[in-house]
C-alpha atoms as a PDB file:
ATOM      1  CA  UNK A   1       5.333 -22.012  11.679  1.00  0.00           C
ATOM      2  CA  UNK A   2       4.848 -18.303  11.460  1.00  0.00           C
ATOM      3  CA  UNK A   3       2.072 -16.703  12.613  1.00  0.00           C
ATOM      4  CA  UNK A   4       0.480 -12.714  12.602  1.00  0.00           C
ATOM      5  CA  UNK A   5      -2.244 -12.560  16.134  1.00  0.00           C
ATOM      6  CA  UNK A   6      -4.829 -10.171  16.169  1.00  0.00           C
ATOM      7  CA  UNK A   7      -4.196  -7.779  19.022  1.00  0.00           C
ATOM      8  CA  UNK A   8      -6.253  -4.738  17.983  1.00  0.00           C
ATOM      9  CA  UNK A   9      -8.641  -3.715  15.919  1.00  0.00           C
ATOM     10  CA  UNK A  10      -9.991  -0.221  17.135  1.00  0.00           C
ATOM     11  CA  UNK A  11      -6.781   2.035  16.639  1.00  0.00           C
ATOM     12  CA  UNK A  12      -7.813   5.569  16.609  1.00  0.00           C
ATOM     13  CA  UNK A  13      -4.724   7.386  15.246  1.00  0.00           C
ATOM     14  CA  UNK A  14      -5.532   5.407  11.996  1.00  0.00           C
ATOM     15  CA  UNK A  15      -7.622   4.821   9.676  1.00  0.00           C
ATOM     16  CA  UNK A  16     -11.066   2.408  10.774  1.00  0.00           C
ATOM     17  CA  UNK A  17      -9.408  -0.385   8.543  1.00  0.00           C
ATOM     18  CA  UNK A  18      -6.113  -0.543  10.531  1.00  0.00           C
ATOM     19  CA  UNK A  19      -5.641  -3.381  12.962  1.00  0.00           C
ATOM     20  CA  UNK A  20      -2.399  -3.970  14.843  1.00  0.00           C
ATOM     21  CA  UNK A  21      -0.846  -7.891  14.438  1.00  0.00           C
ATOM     22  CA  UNK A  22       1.698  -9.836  16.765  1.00  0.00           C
ATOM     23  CA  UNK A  23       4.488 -12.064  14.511  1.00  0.00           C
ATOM     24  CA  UNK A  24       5.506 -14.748  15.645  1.00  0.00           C
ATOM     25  CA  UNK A  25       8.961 -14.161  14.432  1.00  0.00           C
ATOM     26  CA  UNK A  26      10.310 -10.507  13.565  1.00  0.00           C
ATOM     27  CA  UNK A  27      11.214  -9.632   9.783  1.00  0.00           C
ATOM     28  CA  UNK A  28      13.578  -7.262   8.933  1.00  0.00           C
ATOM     29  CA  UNK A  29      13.453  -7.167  12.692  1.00  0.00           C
ATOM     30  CA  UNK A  30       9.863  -5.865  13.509  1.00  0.00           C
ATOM     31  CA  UNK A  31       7.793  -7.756  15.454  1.00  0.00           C
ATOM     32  CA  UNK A  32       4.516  -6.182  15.171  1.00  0.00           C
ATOM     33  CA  UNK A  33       3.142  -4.650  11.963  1.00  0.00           C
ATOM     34  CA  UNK A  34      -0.534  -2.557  11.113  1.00  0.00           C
ATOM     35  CA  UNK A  35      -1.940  -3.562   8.584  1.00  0.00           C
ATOM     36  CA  UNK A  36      -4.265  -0.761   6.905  1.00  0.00           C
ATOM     37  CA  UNK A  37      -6.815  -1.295   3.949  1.00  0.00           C
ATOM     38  CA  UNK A  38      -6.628   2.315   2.484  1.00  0.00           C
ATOM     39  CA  UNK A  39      -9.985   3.896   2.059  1.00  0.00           C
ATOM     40  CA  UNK A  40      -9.393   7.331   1.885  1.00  0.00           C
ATOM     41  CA  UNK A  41     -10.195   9.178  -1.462  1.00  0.00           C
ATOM     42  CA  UNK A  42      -6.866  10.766  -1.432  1.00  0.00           C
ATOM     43  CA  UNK A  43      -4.678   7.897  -0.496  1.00  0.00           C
ATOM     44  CA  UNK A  44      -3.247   5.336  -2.778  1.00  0.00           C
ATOM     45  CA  UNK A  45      -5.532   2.286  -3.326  1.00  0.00           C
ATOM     46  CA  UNK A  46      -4.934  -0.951  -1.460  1.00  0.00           C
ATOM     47  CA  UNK A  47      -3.556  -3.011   1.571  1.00  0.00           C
ATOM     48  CA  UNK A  48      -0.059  -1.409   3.334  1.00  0.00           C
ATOM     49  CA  UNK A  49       1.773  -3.966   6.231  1.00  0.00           C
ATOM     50  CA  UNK A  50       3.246  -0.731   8.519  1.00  0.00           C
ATOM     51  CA  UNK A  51       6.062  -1.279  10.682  1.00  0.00           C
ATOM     52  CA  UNK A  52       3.921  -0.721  14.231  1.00  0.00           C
ATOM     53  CA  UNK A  53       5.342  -0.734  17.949  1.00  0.00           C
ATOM     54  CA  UNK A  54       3.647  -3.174  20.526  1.00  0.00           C
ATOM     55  CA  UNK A  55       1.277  -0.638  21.820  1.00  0.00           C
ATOM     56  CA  UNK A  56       0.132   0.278  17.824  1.00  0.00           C
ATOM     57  CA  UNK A  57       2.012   3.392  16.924  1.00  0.00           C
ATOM     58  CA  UNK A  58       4.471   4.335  13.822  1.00  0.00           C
ATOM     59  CA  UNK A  59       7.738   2.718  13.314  1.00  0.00           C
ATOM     60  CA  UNK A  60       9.980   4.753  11.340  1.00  0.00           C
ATOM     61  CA  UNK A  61      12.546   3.179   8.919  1.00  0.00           C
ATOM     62  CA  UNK A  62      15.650   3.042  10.746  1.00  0.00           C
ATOM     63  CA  UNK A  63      17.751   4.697   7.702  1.00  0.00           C
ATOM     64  CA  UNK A  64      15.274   6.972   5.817  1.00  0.00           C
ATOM     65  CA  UNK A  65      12.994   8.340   9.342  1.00  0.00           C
ATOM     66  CA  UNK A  66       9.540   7.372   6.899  1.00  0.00           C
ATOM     67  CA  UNK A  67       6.496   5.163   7.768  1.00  0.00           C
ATOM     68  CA  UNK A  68       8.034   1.727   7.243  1.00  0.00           C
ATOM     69  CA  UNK A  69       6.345   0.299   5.022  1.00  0.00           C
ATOM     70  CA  UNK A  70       6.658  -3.955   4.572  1.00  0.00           C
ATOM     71  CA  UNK A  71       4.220  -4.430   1.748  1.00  0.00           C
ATOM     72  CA  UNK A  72       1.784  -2.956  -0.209  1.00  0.00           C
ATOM     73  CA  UNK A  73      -1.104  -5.026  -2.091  1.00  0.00           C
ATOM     74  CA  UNK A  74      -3.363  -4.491  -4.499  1.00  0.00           C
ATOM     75  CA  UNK A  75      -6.959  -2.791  -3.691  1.00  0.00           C
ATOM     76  CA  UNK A  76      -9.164  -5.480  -2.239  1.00  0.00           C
ATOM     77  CA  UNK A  77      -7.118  -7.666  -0.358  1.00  0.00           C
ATOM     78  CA  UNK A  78      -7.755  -8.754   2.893  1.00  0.00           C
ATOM     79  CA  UNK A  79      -5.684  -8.076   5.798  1.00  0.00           C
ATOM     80  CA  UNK A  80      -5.089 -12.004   6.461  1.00  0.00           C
ATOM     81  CA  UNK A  81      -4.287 -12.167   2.247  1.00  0.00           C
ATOM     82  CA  UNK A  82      -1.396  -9.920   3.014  1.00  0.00           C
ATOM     83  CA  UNK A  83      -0.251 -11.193   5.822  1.00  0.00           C
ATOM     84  CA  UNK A  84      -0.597 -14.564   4.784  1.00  0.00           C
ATOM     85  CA  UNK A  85       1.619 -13.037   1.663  1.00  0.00           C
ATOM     86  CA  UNK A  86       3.867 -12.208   3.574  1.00  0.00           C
ATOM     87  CA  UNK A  87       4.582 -15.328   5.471  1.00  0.00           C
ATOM     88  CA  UNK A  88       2.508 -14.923   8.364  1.00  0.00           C
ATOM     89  CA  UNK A  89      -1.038 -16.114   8.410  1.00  0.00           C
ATOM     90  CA  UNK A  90      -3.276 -14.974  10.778  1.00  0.00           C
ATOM     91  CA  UNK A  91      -3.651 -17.192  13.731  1.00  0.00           C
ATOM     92  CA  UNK A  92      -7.028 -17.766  14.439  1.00  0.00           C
ATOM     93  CA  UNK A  93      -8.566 -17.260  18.202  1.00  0.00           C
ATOM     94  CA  UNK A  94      -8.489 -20.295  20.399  1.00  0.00           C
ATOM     95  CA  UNK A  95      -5.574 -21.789  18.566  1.00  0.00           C
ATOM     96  CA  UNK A  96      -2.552 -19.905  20.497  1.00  0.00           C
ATOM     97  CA  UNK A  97       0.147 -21.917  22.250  1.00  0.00           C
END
């Protein structure tokens, strides 16, 4: 089964909602995504999935150079809701192989 891990959850080059996940399996080839609930007044409203490296920075799109975006969701949902839309719910601690 598919899984997102919580690996951090204090990442200062975004916003305080950003944490950074571990998946279990890649998609579209990325392995670990940040998932940011937008707060800002002048962002758009909502939950984004970023493409993230291992150590929490941007992943570019490899044909367009942009933030890679995975998903976007509606304002108000969770980061496990969009993960777990996404096909990876969020594995909880203790329960790691």
């Amino acid at each position: 089964m598919k899984t997102a891990t919580l690996l951090q959850s204090d990442m200062t080059s975004w916003q305080q909602t950003t944490h950074l996940y571990r998946l279990s399996e890649p998609v579209d080839d990325v392995g670990h995504v940040a998932v940011c609930v937008s707060t800002e007044l002048h962002a758009q409203r909502g939950t984004t999935i970023f493409a993230a490296t291992d150590t929490g920075g941007t992943r570019p799109h490899p044909e367009t150079g942009r933030w890679w975006v995975l998903a976007r969701f509606v304002d108000g949902t969770a980061h496990e809701e969009g993960l777990s839309e996404l096909g990876y719910p969020v594995e909880q601690k203790g329960t790691a192989a």
